[in-house]
PDB file of N, CA and C in Angstrom:
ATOM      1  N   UNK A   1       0.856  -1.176   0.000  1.00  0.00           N
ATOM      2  CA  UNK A   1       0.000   0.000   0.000  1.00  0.00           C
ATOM      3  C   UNK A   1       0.892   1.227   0.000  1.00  0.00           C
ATOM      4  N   UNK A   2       0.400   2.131  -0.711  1.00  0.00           N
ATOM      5  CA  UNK A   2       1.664   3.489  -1.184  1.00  0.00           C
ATOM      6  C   UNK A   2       0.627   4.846   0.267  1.00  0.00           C
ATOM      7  N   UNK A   3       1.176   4.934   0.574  1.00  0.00           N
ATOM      8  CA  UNK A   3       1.073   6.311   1.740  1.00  0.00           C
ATOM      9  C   UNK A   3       0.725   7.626   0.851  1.00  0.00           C
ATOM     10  N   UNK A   4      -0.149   8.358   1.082  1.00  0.00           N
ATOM     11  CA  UNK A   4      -0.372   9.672   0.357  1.00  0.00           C
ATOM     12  C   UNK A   4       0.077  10.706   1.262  1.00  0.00           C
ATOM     13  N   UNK A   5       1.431  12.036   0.891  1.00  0.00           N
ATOM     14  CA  UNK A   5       1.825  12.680   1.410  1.00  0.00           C
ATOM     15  C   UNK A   5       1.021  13.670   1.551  1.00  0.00           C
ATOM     16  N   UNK A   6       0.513  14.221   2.562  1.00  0.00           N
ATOM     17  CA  UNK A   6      -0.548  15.501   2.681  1.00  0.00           C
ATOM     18  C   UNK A   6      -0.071  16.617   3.714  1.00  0.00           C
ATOM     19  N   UNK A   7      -0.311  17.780   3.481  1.00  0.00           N
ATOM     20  CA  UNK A   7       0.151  18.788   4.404  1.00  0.00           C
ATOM     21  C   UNK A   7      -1.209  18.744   5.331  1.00  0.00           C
ATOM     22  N   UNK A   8      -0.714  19.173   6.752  1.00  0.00           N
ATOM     23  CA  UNK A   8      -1.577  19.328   7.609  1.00  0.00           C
ATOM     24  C   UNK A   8      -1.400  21.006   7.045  1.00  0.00           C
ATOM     25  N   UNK A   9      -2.823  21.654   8.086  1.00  0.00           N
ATOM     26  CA  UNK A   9      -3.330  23.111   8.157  1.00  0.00           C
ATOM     27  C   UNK A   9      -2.406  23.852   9.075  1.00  0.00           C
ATOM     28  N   UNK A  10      -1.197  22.823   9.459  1.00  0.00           N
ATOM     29  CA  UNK A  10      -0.548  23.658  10.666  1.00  0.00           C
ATOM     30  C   UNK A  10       1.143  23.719   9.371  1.00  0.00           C
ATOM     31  N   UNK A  11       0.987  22.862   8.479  1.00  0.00           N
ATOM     32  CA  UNK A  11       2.048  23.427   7.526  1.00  0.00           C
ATOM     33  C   UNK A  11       3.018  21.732   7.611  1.00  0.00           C
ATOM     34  N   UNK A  12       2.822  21.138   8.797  1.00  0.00           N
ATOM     35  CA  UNK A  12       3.693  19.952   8.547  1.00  0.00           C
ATOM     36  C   UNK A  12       3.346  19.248   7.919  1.00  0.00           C
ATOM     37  N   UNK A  13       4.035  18.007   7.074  1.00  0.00           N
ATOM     38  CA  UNK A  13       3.747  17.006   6.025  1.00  0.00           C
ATOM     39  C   UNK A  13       3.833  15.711   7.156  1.00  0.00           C
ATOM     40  N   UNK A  14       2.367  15.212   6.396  1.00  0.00           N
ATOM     41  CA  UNK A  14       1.763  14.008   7.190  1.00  0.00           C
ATOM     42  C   UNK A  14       1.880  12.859   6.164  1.00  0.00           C
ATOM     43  N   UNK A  15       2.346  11.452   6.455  1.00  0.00           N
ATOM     44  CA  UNK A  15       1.509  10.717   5.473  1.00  0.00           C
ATOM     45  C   UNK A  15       0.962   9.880   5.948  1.00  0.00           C
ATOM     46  N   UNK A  16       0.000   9.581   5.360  1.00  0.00           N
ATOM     47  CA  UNK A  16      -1.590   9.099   6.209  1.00  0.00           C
ATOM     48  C   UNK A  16      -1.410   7.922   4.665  1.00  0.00           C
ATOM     49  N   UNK A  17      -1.912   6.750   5.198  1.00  0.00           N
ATOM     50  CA  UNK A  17      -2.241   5.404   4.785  1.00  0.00           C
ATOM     51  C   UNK A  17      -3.855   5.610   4.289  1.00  0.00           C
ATOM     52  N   UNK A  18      -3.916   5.148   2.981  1.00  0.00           N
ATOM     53  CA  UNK A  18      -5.713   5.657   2.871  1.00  0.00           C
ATOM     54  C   UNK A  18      -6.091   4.279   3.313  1.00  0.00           C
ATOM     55  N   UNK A  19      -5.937   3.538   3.321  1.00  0.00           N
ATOM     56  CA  UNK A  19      -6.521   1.815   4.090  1.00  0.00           C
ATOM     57  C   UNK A  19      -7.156   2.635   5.726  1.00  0.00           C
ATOM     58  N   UNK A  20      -7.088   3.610   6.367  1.00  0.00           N
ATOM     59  CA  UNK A  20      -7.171   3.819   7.452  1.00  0.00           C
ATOM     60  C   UNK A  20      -7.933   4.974   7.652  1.00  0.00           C
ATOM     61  N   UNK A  21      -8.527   5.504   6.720  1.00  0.00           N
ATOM     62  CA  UNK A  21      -9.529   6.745   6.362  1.00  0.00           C
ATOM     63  C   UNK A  21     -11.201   6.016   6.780  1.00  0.00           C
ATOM     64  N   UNK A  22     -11.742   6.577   8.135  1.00  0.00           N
ATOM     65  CA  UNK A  22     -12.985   6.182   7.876  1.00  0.00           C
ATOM     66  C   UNK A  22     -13.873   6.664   6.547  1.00  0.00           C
ATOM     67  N   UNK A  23     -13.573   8.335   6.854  1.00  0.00           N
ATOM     68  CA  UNK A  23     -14.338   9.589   5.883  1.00  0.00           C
ATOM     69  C   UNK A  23     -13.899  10.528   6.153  1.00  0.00           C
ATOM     70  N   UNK A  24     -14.210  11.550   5.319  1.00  0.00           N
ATOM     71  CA  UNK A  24     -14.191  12.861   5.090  1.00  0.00           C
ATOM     72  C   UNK A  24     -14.953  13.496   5.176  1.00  0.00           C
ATOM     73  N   UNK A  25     -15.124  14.812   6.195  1.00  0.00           N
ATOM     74  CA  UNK A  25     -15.868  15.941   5.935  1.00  0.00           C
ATOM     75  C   UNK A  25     -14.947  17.395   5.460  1.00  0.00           C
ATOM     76  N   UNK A  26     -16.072  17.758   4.702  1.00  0.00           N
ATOM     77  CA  UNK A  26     -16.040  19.098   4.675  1.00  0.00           C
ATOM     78  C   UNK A  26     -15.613  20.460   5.873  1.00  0.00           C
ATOM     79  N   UNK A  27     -14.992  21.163   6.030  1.00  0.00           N
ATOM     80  CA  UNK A  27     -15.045  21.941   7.158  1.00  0.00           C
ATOM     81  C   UNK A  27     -15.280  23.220   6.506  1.00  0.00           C
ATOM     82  N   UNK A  28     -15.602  24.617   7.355  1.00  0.00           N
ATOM     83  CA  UNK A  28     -16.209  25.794   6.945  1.00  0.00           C
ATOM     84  C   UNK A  28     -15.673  26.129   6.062  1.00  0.00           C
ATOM     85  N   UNK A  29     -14.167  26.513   6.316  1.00  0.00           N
ATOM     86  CA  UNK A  29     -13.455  27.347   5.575  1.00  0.00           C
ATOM     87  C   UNK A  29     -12.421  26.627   4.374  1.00  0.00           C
ATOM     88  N   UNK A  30     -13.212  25.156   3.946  1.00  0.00           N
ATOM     89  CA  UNK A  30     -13.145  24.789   2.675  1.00  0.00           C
ATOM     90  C   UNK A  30     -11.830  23.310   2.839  1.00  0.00           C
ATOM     91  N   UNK A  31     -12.010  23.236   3.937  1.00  0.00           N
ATOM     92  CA  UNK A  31     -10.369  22.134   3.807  1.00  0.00           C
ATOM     93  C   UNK A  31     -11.667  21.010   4.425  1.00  0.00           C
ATOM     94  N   UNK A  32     -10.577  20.183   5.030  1.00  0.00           N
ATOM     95  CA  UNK A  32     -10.833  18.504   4.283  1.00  0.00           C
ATOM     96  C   UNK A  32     -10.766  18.151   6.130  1.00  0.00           C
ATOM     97  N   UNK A  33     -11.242  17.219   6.609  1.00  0.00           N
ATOM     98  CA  UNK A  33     -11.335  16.766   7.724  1.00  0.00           C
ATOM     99  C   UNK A  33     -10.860  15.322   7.726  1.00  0.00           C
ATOM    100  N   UNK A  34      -9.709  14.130   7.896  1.00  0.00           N
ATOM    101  CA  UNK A  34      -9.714  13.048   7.541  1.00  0.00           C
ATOM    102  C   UNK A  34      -9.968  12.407   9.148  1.00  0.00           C
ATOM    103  N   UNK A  35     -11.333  11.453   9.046  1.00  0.00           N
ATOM    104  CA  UNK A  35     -11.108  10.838   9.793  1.00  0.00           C
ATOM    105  C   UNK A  35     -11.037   9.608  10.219  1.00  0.00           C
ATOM    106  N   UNK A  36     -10.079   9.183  11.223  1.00  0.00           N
ATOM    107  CA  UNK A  36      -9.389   7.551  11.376  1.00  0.00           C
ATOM    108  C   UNK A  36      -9.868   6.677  12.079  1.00  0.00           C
ATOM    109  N   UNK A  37     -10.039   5.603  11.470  1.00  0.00           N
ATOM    110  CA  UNK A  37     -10.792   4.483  12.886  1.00  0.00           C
ATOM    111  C   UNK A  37      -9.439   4.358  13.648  1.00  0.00           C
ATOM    112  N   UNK A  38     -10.486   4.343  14.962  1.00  0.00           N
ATOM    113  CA  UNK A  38      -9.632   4.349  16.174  1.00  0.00           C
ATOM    114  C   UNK A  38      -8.968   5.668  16.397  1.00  0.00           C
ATOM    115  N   UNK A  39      -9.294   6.733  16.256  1.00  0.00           N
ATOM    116  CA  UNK A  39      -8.865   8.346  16.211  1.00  0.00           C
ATOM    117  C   UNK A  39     -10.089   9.050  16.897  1.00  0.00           C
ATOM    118  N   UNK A  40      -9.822   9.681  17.776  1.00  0.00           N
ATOM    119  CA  UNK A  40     -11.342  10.256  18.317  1.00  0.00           C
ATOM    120  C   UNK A  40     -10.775  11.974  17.548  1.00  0.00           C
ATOM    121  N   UNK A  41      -9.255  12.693  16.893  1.00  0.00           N
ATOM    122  CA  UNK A  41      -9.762  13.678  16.881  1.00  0.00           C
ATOM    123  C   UNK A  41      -9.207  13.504  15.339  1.00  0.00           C
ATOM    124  N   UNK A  42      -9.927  14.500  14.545  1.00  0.00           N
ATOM    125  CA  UNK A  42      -9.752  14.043  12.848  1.00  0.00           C
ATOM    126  C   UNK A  42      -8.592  15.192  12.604  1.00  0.00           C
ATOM    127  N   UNK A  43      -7.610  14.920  11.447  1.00  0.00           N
ATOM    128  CA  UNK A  43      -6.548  15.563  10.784  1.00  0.00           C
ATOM    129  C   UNK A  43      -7.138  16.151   9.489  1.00  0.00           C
ATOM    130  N   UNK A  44      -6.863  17.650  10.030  1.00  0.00           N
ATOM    131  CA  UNK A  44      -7.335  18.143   9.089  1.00  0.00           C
ATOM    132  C   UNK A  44      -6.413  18.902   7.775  1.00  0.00           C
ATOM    133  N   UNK A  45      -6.573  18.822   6.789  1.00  0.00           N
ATOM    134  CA  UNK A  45      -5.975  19.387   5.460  1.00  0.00           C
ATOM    135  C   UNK A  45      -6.984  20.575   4.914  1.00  0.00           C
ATOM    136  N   UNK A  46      -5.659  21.280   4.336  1.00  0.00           N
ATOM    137  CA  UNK A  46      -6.670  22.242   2.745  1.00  0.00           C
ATOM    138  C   UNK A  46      -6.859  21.503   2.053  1.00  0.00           C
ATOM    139  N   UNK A  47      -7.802  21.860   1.558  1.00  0.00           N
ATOM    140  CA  UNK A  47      -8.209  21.368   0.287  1.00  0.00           C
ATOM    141  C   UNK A  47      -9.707  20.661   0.352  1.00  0.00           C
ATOM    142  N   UNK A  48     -10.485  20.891  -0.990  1.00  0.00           N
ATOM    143  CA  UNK A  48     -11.597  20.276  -1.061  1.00  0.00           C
ATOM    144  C   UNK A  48     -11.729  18.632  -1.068  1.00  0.00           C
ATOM    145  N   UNK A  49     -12.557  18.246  -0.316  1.00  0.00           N
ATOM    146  CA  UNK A  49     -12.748  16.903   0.143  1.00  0.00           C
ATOM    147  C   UNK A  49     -12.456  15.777  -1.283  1.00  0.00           C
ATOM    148  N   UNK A  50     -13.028  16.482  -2.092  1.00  0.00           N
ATOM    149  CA  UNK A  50     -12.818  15.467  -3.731  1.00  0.00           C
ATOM    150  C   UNK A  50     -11.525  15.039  -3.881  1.00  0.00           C
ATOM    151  N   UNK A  51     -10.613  16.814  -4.184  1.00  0.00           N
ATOM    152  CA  UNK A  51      -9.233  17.039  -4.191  1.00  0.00           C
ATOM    153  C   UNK A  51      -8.401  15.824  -3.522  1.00  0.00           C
ATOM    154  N   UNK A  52      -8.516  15.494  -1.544  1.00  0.00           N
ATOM    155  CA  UNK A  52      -8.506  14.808  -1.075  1.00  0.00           C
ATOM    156  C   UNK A  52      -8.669  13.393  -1.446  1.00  0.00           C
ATOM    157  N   UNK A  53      -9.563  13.127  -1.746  1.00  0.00           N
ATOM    158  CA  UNK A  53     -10.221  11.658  -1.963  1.00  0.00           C
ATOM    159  C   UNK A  53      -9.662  11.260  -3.184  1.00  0.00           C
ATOM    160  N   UNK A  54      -9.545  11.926  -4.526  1.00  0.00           N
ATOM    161  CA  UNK A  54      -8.857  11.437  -5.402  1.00  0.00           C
ATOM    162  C   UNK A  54      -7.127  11.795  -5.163  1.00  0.00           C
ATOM    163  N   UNK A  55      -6.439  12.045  -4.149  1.00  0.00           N
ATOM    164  CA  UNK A  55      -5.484  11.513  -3.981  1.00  0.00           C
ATOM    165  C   UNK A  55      -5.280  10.285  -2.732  1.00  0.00           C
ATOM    166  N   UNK A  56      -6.554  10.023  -2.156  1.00  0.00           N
ATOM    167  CA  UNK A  56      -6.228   8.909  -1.506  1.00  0.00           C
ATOM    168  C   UNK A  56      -6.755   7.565  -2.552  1.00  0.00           C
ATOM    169  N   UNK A  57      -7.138   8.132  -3.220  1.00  0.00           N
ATOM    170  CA  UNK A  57      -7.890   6.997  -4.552  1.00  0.00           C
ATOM    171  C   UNK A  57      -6.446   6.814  -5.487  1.00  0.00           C
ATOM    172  N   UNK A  58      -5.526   7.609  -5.993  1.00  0.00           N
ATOM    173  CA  UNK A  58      -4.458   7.067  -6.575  1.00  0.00           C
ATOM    174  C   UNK A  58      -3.670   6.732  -5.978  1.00  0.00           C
ATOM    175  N   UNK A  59      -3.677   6.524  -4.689  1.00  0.00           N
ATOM    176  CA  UNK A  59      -2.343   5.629  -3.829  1.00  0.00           C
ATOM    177  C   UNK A  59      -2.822   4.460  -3.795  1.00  0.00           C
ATOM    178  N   UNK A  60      -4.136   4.039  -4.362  1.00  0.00           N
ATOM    179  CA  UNK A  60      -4.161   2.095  -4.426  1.00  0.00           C
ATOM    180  C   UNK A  60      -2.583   1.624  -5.686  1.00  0.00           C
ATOM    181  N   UNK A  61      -2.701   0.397  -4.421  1.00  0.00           N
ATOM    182  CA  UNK A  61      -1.189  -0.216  -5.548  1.00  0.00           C
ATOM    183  C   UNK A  61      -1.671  -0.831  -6.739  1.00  0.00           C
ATOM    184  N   UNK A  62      -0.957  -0.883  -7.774  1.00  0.00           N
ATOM    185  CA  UNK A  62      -1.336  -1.219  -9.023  1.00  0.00           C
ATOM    186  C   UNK A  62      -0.677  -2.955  -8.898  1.00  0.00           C
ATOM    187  N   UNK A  63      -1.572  -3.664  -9.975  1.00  0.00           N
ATOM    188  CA  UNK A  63      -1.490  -5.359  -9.406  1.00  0.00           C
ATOM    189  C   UNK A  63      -0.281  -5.271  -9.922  1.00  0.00           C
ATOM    190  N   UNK A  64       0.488  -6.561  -9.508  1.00  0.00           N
ATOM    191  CA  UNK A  64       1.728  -6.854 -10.324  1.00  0.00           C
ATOM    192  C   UNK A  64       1.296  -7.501 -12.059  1.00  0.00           C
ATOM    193  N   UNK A  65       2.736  -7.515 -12.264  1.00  0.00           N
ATOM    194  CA  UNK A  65       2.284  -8.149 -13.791  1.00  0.00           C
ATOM    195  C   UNK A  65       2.458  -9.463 -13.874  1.00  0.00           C
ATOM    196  N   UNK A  66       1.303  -9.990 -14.456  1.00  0.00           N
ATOM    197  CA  UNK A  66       1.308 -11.894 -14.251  1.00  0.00           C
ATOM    198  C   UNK A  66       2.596 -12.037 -14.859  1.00  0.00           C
ATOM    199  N   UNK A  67       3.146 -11.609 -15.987  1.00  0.00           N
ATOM    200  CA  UNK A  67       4.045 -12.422 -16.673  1.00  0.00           C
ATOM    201  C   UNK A  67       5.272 -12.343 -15.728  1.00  0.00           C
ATOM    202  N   UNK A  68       5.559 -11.576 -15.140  1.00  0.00           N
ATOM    203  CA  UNK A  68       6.702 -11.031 -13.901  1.00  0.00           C
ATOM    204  C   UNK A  68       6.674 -12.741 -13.327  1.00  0.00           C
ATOM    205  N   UNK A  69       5.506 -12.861 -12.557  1.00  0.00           N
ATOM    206  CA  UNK A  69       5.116 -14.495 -11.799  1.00  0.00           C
ATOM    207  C   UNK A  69       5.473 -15.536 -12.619  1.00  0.00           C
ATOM    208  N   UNK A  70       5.273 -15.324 -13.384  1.00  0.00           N
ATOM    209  CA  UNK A  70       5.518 -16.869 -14.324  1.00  0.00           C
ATOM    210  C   UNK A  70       7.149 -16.857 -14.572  1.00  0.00           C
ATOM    211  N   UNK A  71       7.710 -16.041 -14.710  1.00  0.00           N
ATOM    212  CA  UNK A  71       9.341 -15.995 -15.063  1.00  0.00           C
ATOM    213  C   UNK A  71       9.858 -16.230 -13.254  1.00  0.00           C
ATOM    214  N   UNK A  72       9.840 -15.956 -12.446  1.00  0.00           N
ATOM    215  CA  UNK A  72       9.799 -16.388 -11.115  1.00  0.00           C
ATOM    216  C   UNK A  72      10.028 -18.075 -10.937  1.00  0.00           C
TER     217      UNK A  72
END
């Protein structure tokens, strides 16, 4: 599983595992709320929740290649 690098709202770089994302909300002033099972307080980012979600959507790992297995 590939880790998605995200800035927190306080400026430090987080990387958060998307396997571990319950959901996302929205917050007022437009950033992203991620929150974790087993986390009672959520990490929050800029950015619109989509923005968000399609970068925790391109950190799925891509399959290996069968033919790779068969030369193995």
């Amino acid at each position: 599983m590939a880790f998605v690098e995200l800035t927190e709202i306080s400026g430090d770089t987080v990387l958060v595992n998307p396997i571990a994302v319950a959901y996302l909300r929205s917050t007022a002033d437009g950033g992203t709320e991620l929150h974790f099972t087993g986390q009672t307080e959520p990490l929050r980012v800029p950015g619109a929740p989509t923005d968000v979600a399609r970068s925790l959507e391109n950190a799925a790992p891509t399959p290996p290649d069968p033919t790779l297995s068969l030369l193995a």
